[in-house]
C-alpha atoms as a PDB file:
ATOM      1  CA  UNK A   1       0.000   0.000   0.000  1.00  0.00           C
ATOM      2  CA  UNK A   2       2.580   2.285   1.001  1.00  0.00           C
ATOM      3  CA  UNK A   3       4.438   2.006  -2.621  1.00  0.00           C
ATOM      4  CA  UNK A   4       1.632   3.966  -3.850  1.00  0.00           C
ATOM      5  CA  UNK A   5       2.691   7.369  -1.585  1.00  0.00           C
ATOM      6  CA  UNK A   6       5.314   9.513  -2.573  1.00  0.00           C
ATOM      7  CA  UNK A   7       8.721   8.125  -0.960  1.00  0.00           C
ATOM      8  CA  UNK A   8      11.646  10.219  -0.121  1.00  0.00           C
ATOM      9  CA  UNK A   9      15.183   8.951  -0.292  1.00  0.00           C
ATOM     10  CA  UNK A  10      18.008  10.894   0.488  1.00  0.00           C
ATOM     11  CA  UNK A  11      21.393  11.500   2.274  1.00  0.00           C
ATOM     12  CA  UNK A  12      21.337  15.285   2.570  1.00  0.00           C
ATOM     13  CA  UNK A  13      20.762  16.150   6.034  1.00  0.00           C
ATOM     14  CA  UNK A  14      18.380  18.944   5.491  1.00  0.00           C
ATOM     15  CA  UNK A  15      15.626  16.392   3.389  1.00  0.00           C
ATOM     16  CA  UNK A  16      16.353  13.967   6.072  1.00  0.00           C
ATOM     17  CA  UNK A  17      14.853  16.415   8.894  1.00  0.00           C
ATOM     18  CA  UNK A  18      12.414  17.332   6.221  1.00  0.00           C
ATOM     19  CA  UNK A  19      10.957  14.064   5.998  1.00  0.00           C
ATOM     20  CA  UNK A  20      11.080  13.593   9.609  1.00  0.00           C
ATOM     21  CA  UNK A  21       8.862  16.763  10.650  1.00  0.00           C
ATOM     22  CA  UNK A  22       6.642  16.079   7.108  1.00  0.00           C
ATOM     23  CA  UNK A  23       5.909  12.253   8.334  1.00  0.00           C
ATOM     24  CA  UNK A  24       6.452  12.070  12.051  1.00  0.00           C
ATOM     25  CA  UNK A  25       5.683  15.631  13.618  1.00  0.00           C
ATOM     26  CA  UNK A  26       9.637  15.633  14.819  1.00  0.00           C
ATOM     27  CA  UNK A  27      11.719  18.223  15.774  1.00  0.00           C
ATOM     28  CA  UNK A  28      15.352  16.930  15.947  1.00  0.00           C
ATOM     29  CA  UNK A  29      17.597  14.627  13.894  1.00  0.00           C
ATOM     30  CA  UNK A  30      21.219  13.673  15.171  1.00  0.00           C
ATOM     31  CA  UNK A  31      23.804  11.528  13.255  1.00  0.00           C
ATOM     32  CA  UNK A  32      26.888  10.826  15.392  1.00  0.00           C
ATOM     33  CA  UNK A  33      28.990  10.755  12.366  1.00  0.00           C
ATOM     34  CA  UNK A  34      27.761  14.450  11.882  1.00  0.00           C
ATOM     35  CA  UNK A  35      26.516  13.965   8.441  1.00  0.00           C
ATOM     36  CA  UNK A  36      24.746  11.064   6.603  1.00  0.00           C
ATOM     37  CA  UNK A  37      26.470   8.324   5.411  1.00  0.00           C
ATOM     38  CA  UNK A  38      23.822   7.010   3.741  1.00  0.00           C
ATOM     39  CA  UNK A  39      20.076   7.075   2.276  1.00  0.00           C
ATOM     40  CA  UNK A  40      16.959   8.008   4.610  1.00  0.00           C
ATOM     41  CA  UNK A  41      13.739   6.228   2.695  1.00  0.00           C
ATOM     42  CA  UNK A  42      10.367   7.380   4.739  1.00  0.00           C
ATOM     43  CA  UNK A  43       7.148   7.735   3.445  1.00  0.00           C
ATOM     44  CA  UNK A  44       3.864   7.882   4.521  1.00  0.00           C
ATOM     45  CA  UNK A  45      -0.080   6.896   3.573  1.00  0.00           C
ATOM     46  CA  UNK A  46      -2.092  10.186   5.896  1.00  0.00           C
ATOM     47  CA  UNK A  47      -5.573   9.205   6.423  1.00  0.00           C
ATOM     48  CA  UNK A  48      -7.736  11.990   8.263  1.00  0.00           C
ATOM     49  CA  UNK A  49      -7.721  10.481  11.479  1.00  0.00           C
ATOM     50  CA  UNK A  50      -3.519   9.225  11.134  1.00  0.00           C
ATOM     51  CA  UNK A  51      -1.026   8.229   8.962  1.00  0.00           C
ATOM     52  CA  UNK A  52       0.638   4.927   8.327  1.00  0.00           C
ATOM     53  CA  UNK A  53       4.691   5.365   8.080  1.00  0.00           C
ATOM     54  CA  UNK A  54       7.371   3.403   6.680  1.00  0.00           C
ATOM     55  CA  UNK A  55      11.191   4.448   7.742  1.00  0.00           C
ATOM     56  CA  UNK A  56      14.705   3.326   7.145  1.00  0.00           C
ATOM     57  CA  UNK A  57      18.925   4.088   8.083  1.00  0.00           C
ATOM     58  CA  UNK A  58      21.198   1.797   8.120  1.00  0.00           C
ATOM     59  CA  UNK A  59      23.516   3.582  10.769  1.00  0.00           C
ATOM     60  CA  UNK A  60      23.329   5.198  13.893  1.00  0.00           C
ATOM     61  CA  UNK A  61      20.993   7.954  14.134  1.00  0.00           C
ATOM     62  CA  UNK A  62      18.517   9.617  16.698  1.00  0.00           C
ATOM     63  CA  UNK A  63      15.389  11.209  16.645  1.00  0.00           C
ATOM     64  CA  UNK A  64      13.434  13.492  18.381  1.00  0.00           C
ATOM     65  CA  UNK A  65       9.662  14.215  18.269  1.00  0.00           C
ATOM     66  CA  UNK A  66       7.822  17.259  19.755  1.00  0.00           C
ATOM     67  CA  UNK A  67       4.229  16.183  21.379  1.00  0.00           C
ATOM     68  CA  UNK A  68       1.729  16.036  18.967  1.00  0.00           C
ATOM     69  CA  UNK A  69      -2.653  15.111  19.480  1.00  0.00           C
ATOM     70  CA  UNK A  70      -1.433  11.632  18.106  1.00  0.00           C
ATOM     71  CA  UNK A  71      -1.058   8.514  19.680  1.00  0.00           C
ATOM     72  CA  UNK A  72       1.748   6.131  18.042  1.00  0.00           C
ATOM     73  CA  UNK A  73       2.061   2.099  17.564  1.00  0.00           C
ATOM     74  CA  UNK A  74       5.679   1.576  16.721  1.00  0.00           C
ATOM     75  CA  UNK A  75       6.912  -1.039  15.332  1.00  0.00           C
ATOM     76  CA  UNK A  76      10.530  -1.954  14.856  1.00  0.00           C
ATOM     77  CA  UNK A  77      11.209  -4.186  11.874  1.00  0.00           C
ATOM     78  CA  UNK A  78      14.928  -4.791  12.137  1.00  0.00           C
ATOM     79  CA  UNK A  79      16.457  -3.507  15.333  1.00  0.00           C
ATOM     80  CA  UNK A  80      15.182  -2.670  18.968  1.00  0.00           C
ATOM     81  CA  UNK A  81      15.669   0.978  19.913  1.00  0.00           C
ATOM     82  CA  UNK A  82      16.001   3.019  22.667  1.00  0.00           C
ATOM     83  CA  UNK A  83      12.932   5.158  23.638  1.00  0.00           C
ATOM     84  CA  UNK A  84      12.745   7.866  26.115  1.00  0.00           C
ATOM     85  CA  UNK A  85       9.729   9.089  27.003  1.00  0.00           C
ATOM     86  CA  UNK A  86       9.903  12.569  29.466  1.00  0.00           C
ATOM     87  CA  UNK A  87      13.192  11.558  30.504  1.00  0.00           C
ATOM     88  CA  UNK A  88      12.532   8.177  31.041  1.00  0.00           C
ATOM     89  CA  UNK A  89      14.004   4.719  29.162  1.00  0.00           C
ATOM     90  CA  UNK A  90      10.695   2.485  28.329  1.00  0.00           C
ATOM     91  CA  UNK A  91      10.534  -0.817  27.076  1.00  0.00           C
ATOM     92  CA  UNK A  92      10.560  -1.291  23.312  1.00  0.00           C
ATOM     93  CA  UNK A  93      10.364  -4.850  21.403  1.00  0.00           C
ATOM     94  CA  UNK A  94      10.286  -6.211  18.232  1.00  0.00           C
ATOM     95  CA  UNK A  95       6.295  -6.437  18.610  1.00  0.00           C
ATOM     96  CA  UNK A  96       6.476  -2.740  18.862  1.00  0.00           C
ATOM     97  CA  UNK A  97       5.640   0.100  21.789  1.00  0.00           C
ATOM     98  CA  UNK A  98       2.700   2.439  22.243  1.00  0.00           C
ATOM     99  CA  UNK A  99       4.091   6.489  22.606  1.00  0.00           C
ATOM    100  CA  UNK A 100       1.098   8.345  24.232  1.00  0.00           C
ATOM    101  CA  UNK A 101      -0.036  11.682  22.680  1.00  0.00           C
ATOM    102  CA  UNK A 102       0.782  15.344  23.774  1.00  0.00           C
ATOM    103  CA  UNK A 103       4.237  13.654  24.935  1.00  0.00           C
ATOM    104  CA  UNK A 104       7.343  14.492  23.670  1.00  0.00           C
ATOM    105  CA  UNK A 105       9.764  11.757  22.964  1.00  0.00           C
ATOM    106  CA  UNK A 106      13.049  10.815  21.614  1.00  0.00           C
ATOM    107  CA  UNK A 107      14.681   7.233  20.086  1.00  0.00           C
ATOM    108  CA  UNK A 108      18.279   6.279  19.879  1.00  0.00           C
ATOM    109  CA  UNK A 109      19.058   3.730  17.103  1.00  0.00           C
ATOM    110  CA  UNK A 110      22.203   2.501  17.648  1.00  0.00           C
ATOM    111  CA  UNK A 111      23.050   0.680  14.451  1.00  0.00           C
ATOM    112  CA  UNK A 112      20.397   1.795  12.568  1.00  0.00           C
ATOM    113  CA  UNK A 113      16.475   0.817  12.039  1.00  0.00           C
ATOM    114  CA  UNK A 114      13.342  -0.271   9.828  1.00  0.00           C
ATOM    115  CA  UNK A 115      10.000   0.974  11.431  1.00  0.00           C
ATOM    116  CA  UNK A 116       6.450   1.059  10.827  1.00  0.00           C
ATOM    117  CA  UNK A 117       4.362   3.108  12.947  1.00  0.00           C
ATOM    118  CA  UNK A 118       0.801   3.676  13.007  1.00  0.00           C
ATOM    119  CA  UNK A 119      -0.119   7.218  13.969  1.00  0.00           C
ATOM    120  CA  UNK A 120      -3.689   7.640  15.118  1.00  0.00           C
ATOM    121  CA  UNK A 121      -5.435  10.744  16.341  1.00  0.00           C
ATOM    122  CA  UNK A 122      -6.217  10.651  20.493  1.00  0.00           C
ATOM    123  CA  UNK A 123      -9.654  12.359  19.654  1.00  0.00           C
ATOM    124  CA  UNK A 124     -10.488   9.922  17.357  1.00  0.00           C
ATOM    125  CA  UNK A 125      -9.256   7.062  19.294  1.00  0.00           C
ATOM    126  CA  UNK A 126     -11.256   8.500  22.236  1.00  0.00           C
ATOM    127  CA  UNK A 127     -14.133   8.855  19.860  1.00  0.00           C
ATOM    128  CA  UNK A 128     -13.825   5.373  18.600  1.00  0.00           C
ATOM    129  CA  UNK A 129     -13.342   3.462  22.402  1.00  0.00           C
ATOM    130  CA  UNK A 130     -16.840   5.611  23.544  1.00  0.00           C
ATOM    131  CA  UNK A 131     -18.361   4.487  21.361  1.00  0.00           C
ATOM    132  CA  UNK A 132     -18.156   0.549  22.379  1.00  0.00           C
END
């Protein structure tokens, strides 16, 4: 599904953090080797309640994300990250982590990651679990 959604794939820095605010409301990208070794691919189906995203780097990077009205199901294809959550280290697994909304959040990926996140709205989520 996602092939059909415009990809990006790039090693300049400044497309990289473009990509990252554009699919996953961040607000920080750090590469300990100071500049990218090699391609970023993210892209993302939005929906009006969320957004399915697909991201990849195959060396160490980090990311930060500013707190946002969604919540997010991450899920870690290839390698288990660090998450920190207000501070805090929390659990993360292959079968993913939830990151709650109006939070904001950072990951460490060590030796680099494959993800696919779900990003659903809290209102509509709220909306949705009401309604049961």
């Amino acid at each position: 599904m996602l092939e059909s959604f415009p990809e990006t794939r790039s090693r300049d820095i400044n497309e990289i953090e473009a990509a990252h605010r554009a699919t996953a409301y961040g607000d920080r990208v750090d590469l300990p080797s100071g500049r990218p070794r090699r391609e970023l691919i993210a892209n993302a189906a939005r929906f009006n309640d969320g957004a399915l995203v697909f991201s990849s780097y195959d060396d160490p990077i980090s990311f930060g994300f500013r707190s946002a009205s969604c919540i997010r199901l991450n899920y870690q294809i290839r390698k288990v990250s660090e998450v920190t959550l207000e501070g805090s280290v929390i659990a993360s697994s292959p079968a993913g982590y939830l990151v709650p909304n109006d939070r904001p959040w950072s990951v460490r990926h060590t030796t680099g990651y494959r993800s696919l996140s779900m990003r659903i709205a809290g209102e509509a989520l709220q909306r949705k679990l009401s309604a049961r």
